[in-house]
Protein backbone atom coordinates (compact mmCIF):
# COMPACT_ATOMS: atom_id res chain seq x y z
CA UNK A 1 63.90 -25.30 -26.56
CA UNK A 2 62.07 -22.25 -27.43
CA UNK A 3 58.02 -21.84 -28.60
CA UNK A 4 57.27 -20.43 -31.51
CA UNK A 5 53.72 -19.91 -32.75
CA UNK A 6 53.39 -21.75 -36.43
CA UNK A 7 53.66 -19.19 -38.99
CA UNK A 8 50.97 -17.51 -40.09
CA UNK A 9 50.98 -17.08 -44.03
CA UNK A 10 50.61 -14.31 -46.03
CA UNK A 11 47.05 -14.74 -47.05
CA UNK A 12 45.82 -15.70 -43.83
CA UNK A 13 47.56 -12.47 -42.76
CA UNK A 14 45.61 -10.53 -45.44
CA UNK A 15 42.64 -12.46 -44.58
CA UNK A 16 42.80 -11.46 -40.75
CA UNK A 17 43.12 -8.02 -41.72
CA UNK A 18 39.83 -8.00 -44.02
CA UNK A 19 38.08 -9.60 -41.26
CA UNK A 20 39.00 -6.98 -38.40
CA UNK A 21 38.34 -4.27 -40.85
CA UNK A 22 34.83 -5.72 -41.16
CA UNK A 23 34.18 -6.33 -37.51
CA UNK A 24 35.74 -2.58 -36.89
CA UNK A 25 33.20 -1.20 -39.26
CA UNK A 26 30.08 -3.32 -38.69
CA UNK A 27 30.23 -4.93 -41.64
CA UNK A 28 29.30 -9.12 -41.84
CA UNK A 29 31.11 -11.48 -43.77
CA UNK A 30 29.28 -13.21 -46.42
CA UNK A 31 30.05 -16.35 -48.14
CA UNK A 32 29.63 -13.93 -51.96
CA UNK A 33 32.01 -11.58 -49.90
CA UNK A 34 34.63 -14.09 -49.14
CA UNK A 35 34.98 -15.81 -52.16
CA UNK A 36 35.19 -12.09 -53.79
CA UNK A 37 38.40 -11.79 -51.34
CA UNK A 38 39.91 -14.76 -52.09
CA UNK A 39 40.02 -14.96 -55.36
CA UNK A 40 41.02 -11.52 -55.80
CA UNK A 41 44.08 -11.90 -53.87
CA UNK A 42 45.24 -15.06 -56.09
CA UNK A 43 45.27 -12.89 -58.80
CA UNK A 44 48.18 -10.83 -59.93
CA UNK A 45 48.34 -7.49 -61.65
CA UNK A 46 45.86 -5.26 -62.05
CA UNK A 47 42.63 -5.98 -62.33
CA UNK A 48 39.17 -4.61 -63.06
CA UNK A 49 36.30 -5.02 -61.48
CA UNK A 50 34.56 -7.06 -64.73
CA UNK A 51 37.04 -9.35 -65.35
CA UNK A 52 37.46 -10.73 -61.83
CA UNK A 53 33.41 -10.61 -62.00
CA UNK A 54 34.38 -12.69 -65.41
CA UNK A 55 36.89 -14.99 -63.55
CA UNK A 56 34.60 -15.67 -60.65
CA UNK A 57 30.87 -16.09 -62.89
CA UNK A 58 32.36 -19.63 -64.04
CA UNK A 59 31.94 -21.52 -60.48
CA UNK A 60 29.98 -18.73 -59.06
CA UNK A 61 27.11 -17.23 -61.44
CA UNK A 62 25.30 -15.80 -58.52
CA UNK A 63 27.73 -13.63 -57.55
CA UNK A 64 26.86 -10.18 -58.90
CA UNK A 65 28.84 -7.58 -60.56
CA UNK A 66 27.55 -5.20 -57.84
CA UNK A 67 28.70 -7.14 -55.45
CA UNK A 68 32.14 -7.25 -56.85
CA UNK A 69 32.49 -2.78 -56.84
CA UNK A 70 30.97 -3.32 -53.41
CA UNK A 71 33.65 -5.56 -51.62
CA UNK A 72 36.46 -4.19 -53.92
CA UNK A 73 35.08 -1.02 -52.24
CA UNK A 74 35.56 -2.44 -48.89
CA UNK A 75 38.82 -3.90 -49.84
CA UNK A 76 40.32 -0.58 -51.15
CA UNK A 77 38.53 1.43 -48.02
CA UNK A 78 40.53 -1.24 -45.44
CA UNK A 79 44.04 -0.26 -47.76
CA UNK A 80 43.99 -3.90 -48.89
CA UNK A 81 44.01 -3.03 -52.49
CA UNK A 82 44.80 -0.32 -54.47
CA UNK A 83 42.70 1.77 -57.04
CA UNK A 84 44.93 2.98 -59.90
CA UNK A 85 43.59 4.65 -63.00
CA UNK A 86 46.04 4.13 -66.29
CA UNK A 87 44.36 6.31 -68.83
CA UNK A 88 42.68 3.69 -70.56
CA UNK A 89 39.19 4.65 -69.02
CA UNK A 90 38.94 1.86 -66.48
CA UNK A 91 39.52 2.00 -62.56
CA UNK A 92 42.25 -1.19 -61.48
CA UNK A 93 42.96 -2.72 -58.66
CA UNK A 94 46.02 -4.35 -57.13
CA UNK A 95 46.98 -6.05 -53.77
CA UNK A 96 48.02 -3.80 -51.11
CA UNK A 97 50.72 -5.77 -49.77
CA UNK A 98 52.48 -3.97 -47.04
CA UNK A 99 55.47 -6.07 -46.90
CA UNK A 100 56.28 -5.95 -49.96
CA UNK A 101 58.62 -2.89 -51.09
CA UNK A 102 57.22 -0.05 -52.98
CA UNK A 103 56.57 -0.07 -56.72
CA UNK A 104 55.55 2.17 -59.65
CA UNK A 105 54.33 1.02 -63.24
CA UNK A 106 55.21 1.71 -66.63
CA UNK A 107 52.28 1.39 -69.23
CA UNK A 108 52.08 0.73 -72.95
CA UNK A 109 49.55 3.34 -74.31
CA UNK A 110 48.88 0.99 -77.45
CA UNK A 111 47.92 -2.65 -76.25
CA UNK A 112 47.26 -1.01 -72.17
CA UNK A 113 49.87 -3.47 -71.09
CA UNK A 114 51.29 -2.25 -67.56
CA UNK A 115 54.20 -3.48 -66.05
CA UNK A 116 55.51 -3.56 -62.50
CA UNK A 117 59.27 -1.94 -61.26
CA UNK A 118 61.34 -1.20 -58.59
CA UNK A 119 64.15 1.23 -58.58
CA UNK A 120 65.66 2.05 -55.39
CA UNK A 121 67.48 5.39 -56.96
CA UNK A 122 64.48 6.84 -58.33
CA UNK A 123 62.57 6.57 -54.16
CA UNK A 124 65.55 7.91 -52.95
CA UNK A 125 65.22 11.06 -55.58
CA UNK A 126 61.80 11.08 -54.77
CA UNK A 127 62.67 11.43 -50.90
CA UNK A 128 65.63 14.29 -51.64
CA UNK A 129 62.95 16.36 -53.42
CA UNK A 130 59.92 16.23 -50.80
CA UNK A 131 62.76 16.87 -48.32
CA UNK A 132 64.32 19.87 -50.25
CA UNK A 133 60.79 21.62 -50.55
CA UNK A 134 60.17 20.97 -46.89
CA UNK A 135 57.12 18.24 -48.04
CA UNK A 136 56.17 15.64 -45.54
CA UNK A 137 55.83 12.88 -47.87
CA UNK A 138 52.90 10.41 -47.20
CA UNK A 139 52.35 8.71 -50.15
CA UNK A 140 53.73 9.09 -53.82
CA UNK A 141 53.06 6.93 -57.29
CA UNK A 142 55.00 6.95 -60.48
CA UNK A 143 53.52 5.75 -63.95
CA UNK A 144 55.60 6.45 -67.35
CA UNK A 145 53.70 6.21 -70.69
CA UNK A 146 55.22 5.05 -73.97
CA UNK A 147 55.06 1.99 -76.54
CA UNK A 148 56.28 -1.27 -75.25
CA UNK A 149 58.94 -2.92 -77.09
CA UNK A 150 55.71 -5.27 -79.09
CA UNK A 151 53.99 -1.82 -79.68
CA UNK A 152 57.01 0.08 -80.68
CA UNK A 153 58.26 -2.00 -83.05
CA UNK A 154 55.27 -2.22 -84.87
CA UNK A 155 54.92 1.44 -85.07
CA UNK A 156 58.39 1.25 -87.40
């Protein structure tokens, strides 16, 4: 018979991780904090700071949109979420999740509609080049801009 510890699931995971990063850095957990955290990693995509501040007012008016930049802040100093910028003026974030594999995003310049891909031919490219140039690689990102099909066709 072996022992196993019960799994641990991916939130909690996340969740451990915020709260080490806060006890690492001095930082206290607050109940406006944690339900920032929480409902930020329910969501998917790529969100702004004023529409989770939108998403969270409805059960939660005292939460602040100042207290949203702050623990998105935190969140995105700890490498729990990304920032990403997609030339529509506003700063995004998006779950950090390191197992997950690596993606870029491909972004409709007319209705700012960004969509998530995965393409293992165009890493491996990526990893030729740096290597070919001698770069040490540490990070890279990859956004296209066009028209979506929606956009696209309307443009006919």
């Amino acid at each position: 018979m072996s022992s196993s510890s019960p799994q641990i699931s991916a939130e909690n995971q996340w969740q451990n991780k915020y709260s080490e990063y806060l006890t690492r850095n001095g930082l206290k957990s607050t109940v406006q904090r944690d339900i920032i955290v929480k409902e930020f990693y329910r969501l998917e995509g790529h969100i702004t700071a004023e529409e989770l501040h939108a998403k969270i007012k409805t059960e939660h008016s005292s939460i602040g949109l100042a207290t949203i930049y702050r623990t998105l802040k935190i969140l995105t100093a700890s490498g729990l979420a990304l920032e990403r910028h997609f030339n529509d003026g506003f700063t995004r974030y998006e779950l950090c999740d390191t197992d997950s594999a690596h993606h870029d995003h491909i972004v409709c310049v007319a209705c700012d509609k960004v969509e998530e891909f995965e393409n293992d031919e165009i890493e491996e490219l990526q990893k030729k080049i740096a290597a070919k140039y001698k770069f040490k690689m540490i990070d890279h990102k990859l956004e296209i801009y066009g028209l979506c099909r929606d956009c696209a066709s309307e443009k006919k």
